[in-house]
Protein backbone atom coordinates (compact mmCIF):
# COMPACT_ATOMS: atom_id res chain seq x y z
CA UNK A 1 -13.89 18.49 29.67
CA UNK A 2 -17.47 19.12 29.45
CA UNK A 3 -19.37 19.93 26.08
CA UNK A 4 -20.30 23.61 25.79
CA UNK A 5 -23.17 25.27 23.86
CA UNK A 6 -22.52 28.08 21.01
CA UNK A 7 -24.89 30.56 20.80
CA UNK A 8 -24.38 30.53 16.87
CA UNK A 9 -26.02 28.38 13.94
CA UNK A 10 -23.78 25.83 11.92
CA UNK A 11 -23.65 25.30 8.51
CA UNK A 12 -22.86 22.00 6.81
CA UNK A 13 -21.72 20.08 9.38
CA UNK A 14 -21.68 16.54 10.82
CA UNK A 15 -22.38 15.04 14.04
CA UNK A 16 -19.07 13.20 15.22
CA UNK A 17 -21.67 10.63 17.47
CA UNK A 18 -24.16 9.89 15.31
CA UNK A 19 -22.78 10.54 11.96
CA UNK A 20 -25.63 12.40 10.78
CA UNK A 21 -26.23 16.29 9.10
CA UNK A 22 -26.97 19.22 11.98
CA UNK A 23 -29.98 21.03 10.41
CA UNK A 24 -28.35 24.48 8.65
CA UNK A 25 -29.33 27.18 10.90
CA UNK A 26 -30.34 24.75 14.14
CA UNK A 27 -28.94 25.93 17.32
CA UNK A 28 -29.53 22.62 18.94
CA UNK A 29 -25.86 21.35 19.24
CA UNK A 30 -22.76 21.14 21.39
CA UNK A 31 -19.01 21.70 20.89
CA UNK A 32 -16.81 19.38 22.31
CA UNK A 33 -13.73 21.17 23.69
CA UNK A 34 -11.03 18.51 23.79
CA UNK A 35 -11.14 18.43 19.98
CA UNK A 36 -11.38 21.14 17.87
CA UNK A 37 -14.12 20.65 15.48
CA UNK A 38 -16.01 18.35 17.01
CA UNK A 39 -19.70 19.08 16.78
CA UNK A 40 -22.56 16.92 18.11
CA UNK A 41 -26.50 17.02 18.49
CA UNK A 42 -27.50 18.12 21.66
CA UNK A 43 -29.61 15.03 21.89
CA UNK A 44 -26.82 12.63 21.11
CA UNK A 45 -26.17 12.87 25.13
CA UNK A 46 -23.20 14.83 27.05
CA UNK A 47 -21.29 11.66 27.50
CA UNK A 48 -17.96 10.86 25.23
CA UNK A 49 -19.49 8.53 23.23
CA UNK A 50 -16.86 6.28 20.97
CA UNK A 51 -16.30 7.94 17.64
CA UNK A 52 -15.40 6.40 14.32
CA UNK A 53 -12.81 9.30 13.84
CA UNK A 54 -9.73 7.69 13.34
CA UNK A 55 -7.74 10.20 15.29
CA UNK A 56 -10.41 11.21 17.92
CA UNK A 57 -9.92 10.55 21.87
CA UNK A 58 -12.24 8.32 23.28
CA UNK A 59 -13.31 7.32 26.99
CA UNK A 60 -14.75 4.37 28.44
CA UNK A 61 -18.44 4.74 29.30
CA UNK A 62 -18.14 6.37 33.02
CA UNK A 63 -20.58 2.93 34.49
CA UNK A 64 -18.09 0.03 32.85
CA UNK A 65 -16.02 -1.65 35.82
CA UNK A 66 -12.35 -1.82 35.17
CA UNK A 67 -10.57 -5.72 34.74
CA UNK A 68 -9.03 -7.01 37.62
CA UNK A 69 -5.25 -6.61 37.43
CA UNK A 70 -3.28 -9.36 37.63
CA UNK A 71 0.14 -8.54 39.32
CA UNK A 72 2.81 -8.46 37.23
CA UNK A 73 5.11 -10.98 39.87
CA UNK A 74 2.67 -13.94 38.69
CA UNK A 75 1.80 -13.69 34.99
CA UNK A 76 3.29 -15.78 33.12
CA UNK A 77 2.79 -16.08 28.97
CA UNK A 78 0.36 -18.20 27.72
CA UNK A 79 2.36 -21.64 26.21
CA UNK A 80 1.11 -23.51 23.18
CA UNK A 81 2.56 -27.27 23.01
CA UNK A 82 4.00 -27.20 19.44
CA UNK A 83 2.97 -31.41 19.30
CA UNK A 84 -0.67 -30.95 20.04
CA UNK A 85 -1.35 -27.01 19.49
CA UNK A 86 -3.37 -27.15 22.48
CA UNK A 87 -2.77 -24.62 26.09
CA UNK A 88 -0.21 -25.90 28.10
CA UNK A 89 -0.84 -25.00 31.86
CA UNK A 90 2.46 -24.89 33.69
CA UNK A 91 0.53 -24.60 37.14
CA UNK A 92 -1.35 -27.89 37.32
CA UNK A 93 0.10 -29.85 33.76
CA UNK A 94 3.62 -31.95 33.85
CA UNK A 95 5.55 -30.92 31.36
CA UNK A 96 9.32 -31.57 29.19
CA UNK A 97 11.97 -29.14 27.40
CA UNK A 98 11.99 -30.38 24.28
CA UNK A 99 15.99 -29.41 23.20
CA UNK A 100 15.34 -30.04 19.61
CA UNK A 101 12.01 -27.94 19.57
CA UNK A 102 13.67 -25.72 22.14
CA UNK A 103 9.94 -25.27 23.38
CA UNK A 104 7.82 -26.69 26.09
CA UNK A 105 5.60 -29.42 25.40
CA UNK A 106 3.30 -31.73 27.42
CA UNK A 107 4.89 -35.12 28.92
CA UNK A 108 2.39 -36.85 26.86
CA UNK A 109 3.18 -35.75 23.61
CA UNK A 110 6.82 -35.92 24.47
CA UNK A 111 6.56 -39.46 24.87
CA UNK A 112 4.35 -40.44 21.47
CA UNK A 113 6.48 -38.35 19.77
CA UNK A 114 8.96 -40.31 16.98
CA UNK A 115 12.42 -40.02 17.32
CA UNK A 116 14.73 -37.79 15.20
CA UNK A 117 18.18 -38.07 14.63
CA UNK A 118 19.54 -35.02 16.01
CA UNK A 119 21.25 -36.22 18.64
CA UNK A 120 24.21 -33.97 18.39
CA UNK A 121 25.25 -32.32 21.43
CA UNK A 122 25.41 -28.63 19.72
CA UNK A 123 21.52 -28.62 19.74
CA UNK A 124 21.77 -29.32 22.89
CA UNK A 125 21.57 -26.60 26.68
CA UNK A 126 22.85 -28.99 29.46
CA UNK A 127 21.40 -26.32 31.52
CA UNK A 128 17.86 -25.82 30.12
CA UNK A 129 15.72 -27.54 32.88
CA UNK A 130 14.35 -31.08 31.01
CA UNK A 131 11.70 -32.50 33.36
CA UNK A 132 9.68 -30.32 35.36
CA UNK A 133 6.60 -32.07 37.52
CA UNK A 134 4.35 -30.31 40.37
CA UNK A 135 5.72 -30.18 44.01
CA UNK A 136 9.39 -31.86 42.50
CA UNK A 137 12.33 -30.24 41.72
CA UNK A 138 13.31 -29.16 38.33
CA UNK A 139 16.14 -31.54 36.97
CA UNK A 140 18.68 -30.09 34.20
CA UNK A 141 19.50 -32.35 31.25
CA UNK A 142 23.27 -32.20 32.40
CA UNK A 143 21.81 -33.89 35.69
CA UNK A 144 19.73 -36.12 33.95
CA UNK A 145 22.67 -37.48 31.98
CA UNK A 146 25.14 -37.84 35.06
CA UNK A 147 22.40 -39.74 37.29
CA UNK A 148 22.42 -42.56 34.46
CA UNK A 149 24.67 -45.52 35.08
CA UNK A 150 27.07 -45.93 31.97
CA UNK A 151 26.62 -49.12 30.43
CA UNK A 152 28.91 -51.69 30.64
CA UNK A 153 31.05 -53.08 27.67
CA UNK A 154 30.25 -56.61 26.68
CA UNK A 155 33.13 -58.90 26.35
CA UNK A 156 32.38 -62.12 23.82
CA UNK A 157 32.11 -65.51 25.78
CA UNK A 158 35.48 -66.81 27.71
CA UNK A 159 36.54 -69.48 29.44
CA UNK A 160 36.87 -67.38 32.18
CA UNK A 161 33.16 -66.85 32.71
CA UNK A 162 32.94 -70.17 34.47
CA UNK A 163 35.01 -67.88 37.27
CA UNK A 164 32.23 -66.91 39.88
CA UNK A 165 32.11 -65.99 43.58
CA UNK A 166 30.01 -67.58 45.89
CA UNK A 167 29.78 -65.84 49.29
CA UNK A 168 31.32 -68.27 52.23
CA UNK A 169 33.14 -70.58 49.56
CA UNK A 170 35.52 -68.26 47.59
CA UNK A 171 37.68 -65.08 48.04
CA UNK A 172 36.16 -62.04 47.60
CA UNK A 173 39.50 -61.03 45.44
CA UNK A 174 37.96 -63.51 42.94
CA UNK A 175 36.26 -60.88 40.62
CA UNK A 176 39.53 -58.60 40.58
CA UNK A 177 41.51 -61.89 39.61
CA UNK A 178 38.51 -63.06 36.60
CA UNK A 179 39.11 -59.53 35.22
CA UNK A 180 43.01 -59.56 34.96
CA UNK A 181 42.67 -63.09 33.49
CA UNK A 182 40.11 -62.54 30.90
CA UNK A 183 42.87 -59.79 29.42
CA UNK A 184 45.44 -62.37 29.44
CA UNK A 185 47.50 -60.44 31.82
CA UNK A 186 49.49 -62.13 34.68
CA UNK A 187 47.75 -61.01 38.26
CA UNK A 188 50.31 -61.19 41.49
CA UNK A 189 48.85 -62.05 44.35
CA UNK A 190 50.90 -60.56 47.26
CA UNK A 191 50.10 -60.15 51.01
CA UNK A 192 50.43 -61.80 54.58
CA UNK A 193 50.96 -65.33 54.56
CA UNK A 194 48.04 -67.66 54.98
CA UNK A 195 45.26 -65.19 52.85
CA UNK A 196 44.90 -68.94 50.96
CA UNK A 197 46.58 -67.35 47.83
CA UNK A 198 47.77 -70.67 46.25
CA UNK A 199 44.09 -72.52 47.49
CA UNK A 200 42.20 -69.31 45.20
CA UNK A 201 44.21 -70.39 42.34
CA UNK A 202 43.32 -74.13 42.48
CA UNK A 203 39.62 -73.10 43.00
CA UNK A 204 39.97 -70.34 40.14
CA UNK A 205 41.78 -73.90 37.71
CA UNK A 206 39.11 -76.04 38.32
CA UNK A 207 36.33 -73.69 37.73
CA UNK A 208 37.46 -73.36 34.26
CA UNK A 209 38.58 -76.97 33.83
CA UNK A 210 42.56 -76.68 33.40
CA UNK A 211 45.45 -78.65 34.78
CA UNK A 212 47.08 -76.70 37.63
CA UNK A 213 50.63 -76.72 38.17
CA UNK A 214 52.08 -75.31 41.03
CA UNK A 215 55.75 -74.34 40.74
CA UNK A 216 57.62 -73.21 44.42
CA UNK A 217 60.11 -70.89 43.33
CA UNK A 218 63.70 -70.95 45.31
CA UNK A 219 66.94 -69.58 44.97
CA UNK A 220 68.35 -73.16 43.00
CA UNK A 221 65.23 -73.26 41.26
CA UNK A 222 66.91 -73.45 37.09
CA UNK A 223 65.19 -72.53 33.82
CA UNK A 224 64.80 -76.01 33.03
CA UNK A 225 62.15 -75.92 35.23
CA UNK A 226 60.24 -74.18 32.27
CA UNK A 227 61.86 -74.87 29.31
CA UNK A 228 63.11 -78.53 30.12
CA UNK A 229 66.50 -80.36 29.69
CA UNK A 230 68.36 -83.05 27.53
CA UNK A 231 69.89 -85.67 28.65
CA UNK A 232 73.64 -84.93 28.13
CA UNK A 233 74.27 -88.75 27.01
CA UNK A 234 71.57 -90.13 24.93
CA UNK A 235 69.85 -86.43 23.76
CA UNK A 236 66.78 -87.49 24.96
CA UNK A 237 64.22 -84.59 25.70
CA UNK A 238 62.45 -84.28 29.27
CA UNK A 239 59.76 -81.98 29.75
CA UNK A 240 58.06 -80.12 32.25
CA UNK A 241 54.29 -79.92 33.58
CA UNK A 242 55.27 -76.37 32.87
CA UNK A 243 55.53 -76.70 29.21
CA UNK A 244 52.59 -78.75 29.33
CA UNK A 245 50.04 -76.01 30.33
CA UNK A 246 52.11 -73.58 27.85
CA UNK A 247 51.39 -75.66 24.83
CA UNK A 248 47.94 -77.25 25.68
CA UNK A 249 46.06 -74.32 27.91
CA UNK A 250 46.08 -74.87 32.19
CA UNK A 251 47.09 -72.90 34.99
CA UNK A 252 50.40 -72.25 36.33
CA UNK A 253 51.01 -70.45 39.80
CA UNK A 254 54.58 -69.03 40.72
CA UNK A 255 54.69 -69.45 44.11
CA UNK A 256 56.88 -67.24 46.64
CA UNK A 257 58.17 -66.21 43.31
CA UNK A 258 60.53 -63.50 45.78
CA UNK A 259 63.08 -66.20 46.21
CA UNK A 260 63.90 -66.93 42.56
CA UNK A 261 67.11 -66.17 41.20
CA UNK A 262 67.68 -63.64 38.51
CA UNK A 263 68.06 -65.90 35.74
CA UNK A 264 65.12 -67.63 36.52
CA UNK A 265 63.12 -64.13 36.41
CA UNK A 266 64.93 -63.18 33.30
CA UNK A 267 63.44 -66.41 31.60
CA UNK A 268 59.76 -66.09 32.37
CA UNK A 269 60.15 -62.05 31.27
CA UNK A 270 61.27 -62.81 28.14
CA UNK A 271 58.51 -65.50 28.00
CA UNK A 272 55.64 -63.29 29.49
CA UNK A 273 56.53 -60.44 26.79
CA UNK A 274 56.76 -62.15 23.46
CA UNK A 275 54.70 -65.33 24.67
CA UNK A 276 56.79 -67.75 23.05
CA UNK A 277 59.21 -70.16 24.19
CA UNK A 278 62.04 -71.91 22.64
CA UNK A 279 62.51 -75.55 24.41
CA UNK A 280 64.94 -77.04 25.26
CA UNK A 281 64.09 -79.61 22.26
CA UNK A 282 64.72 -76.61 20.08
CA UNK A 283 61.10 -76.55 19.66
CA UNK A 284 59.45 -72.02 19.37
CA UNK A 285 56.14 -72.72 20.84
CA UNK A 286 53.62 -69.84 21.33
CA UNK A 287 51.56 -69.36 24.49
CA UNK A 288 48.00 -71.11 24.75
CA UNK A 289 44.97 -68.84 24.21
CA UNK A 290 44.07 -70.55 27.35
CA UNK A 291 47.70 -70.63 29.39
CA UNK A 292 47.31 -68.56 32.28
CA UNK A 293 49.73 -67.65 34.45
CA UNK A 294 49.79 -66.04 38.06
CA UNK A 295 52.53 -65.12 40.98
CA UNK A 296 52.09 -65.24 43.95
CA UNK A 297 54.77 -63.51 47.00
CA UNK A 298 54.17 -62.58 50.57
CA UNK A 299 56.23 -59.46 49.77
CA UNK A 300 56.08 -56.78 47.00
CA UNK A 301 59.22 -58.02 45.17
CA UNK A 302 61.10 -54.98 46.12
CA UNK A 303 63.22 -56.54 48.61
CA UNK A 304 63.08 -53.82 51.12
CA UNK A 305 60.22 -56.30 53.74
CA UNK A 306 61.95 -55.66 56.88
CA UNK A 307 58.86 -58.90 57.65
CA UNK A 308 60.39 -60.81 54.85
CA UNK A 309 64.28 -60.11 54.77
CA UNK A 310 64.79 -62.89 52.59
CA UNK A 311 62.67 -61.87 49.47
CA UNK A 312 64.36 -60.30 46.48
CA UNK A 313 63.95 -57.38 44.25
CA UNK A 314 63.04 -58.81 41.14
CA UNK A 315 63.59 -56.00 38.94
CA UNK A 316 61.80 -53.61 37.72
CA UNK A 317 61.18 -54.76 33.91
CA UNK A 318 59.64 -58.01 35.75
CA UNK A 319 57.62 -56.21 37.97
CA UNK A 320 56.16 -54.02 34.86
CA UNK A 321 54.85 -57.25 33.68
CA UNK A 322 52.57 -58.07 36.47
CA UNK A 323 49.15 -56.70 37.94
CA UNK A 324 49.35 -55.84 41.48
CA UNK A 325 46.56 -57.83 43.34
CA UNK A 326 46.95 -57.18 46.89
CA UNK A 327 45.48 -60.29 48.83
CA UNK A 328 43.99 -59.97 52.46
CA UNK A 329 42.00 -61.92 54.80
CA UNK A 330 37.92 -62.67 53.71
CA UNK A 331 37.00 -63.13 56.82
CA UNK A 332 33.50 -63.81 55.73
CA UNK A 333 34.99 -66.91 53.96
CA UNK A 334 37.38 -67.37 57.69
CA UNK A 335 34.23 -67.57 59.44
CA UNK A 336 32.22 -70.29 56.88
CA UNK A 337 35.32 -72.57 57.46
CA UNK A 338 35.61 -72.27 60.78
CA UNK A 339 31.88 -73.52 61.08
CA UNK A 340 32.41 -76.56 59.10
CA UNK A 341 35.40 -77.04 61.19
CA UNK A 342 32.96 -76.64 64.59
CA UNK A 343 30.88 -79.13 62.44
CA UNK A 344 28.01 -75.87 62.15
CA UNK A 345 28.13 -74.67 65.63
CA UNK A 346 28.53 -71.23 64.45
CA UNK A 347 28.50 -69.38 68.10
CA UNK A 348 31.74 -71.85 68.96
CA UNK A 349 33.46 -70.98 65.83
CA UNK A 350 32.51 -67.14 66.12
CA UNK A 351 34.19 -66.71 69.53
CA UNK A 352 37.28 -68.18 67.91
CA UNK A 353 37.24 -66.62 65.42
CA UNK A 354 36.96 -62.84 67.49
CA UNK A 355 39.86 -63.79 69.38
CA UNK A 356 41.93 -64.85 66.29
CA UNK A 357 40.96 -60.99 64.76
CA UNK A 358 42.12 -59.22 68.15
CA UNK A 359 45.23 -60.85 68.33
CA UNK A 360 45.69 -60.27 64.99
CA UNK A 361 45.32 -56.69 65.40
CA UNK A 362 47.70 -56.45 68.71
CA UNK A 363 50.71 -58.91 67.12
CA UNK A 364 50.73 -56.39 64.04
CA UNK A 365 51.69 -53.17 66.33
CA UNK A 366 54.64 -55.54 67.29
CA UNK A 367 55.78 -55.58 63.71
CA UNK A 368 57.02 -58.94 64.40
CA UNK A 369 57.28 -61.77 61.84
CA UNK A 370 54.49 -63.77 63.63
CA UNK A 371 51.33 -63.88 61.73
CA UNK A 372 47.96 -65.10 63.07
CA UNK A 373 46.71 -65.98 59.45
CA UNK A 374 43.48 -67.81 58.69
CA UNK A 375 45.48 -70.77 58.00
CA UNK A 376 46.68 -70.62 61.68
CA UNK A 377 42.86 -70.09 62.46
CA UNK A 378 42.05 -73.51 60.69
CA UNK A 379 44.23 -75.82 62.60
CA UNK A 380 43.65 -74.19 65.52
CA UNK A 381 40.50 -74.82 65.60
CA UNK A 382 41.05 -78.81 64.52
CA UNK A 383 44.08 -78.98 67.57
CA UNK A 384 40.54 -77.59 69.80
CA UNK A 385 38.19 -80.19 68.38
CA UNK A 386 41.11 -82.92 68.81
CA UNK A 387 40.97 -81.43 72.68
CA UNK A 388 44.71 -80.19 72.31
CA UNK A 389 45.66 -77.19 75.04
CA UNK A 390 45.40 -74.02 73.87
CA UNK A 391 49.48 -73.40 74.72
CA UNK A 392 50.30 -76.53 73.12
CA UNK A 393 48.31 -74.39 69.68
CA UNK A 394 50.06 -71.47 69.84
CA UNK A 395 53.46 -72.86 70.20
CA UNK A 396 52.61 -75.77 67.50
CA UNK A 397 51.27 -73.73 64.81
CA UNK A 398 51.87 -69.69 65.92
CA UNK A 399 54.85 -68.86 67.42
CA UNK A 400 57.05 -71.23 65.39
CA UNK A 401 60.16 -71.70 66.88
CA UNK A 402 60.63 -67.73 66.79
CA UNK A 403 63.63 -66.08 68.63
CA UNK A 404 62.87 -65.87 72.78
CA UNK A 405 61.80 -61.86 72.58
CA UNK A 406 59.67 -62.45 70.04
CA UNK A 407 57.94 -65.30 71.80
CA UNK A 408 57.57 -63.38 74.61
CA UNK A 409 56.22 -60.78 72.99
CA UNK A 410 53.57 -62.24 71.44
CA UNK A 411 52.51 -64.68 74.34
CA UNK A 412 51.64 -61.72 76.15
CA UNK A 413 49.06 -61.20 73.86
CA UNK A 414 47.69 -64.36 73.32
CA UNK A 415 47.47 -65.33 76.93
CA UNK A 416 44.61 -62.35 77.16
CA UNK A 417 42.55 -64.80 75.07
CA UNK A 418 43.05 -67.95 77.17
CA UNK A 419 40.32 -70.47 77.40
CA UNK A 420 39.08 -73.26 75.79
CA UNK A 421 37.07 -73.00 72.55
């Protein structure tokens, strides 16, 4: 409101713009009517001037521009780093969560900053963001932690480290087999016949250096095959190559260990459980640290194969013992042999080897007990190089004297694949 003139003299009063007396008597002064008594010299200006009066009303001086105002969708607080106590500019500057400091602080002084030992997970928001960079996305710290591959456990040094795979020259079930091994457990290799099952555990013994034995189970195959015999006349002791690799360290593979006889299983349970074996000498000798021991079956060992009718069930307590490795065709490793077998002509040996995988995929929707294995891929291809027919091959080494339907069944898939190779 604007300052009006009294037409009466004052007496003892101040100026509330200047500070200073108003003459008694002078009628040169002005009232200001937002305030009661507020008096002020006439030539102190009409203009609200600032006041030191604690509780008077002041206005800004009418020519001062006003601030630009900054809308309220885009200001953001003003961030000190807590390392370096200087601005931190979350436009243009990269930036961390610090979770212990639970502040922002520059990437810089993140990274010269000394570790503390607070590690504990309660000081810790999985969702608080943890790295933030321009034009990226921000990454939580719950992210962060799940994008880092866990670190593997180191064993100490075994002899089965000399195990390794070499693409072309060994199975790729190598690696599975190295890792049942190294924990002393018993790995059973089961699968089509011809996957080179007993070949992967003579390359796996001679890596490592150990005697292989190879045992062929069968229905009349005895304990003493393990444990040994006496002679019933003179008492003398005979052992076994099986009690050889128990007592010294070697490897011993159980081969189409579906056709032993329940005794026979009963033995090596006992034996694969306790790791000790009384001898026929009357000798308790504990395993080997370095006795290993595998199976190997073309069926599960459940006896229910309608492909292998013959097999057994061989309990479950036996089965409880082993580790289920189930062994199928490399045919990476199919197609380096076959190439040696060509003598390197790799185009010969690949069409070969396509027409060995396509009838190998036709004879299985027979479900007949004919099996196109690599091994039948291998001298196959030596009958070719010898210049033997290719009917003459597959009777030879496929069909295998096989009743007359299921001859004829699978000849009238392998005659789509007729030609010399």
């Amino acid at each position: 409101m604007p300052n009006i003139k009294k037409p009466f003299a004052l007496a003892n009063v101040k100026c509330y713009k200047c500070g200073k007396d108003i003459p008694v008597g002078s009628m040169d002064w002005s009232y200001n009517t937002q305030k009661r008594g507020l008096f002020a010299h006439s030539t102190c200006g009409t203009s609200f001037a600032p006041s030191k009066t604690p509780n008077s009303l002041q206005n800004p001086p009418a020519n001062t521009p006003e601030p630009p105002k900054t809308p309220v969708s885009s200001q953001k607080p003003t961030l000190i780093c807590p390392l370096c106590n200087n601005i931190l500019d979350r436009n243009t500057e990269i930036y961390r969560y610090d979770v212990e400091l639970s502040k922002y602080v520059h990437e810089s002084c993140f990274k010269n900053k000394k570790p503390t030992i607070k590690t504990h997970s309660n000081f810790v928001n999985e969702n608080e963001v943890f790295f933030v960079s321009p034009g990226s996305r921000n990454i939580t710290l719950k992210e962060l932690r799940a994008s880092k591959p866990k670190a593997t456990k180191k064993h100490p040094p075994d002899i089965t480290d000399l195990i390794t795979f070499t693409l072309g020259e060994t199975h790729e079930l190598i690696n599975d087999i190295k890792i049942v091994l190294r924990r002393r457990r018993y790995p059973f290799l089961y699968g089509s016949p011809g996957a080179g099952k007993t070949y992967l555990c003579q390359q796996i013994a001679k890596m490592m250096n150990l005697k292989f034995v190879l045992v062929s189970c069968a229905e009349d195959l005895f304990r003493s095959e393990i444990i040994g015999s006496r002679s019933p006349l003179s008492g003398a002791y005979f052992s076994t190559a099986a009690r050889e690799v128990w007592e010294n360290g070697g490897f011993i593979l159980f081969d189409e260990c579906g056709n032993s006889s329940g005794s026979f299983l009963n033995t090596l349970n006992a034996a694969l459980e306790q790791k000790i074996i009384k001898f026929a000498d009357e000798k308790t000798i504990p395993m080997h640290p370095n006795c290993f021991i595998a199976f190997a079956d073309n069926s599960a060992l459940y006896g229910t194969d309608p492909l292998f009718p013959e097999r057994k069930d061989a309990g479950g307590a036996f089965r409880d013992r082993l580790t289920y490795l189930e062994t199928t065709y490399d045919l990476i490793l199919e197609l380096a042999i076959l190439t040696k077998i060509f003598d390197s002509d790799r185009p010969r040996a690949a069409t070969w080897h396509n027409a060995v995988r396509s009838i190998r995929v036709e004879i299985a929707k027979l479900n007949i007990p004919i099996f196109p294995s690599p091994r039948f891929a291998y001298k196959a291809a030596e009958y070719f190089y010898d210049g033997v027919s290719y009917d003459k091959i597959m009777s030879w080494e496929l069909f295998r004297g096989q009743s007359i339907d299921n001859i004829a069944l699978a000849r009238a898939v392998t005659d789509k694949f007729k030609k010399a190779y």
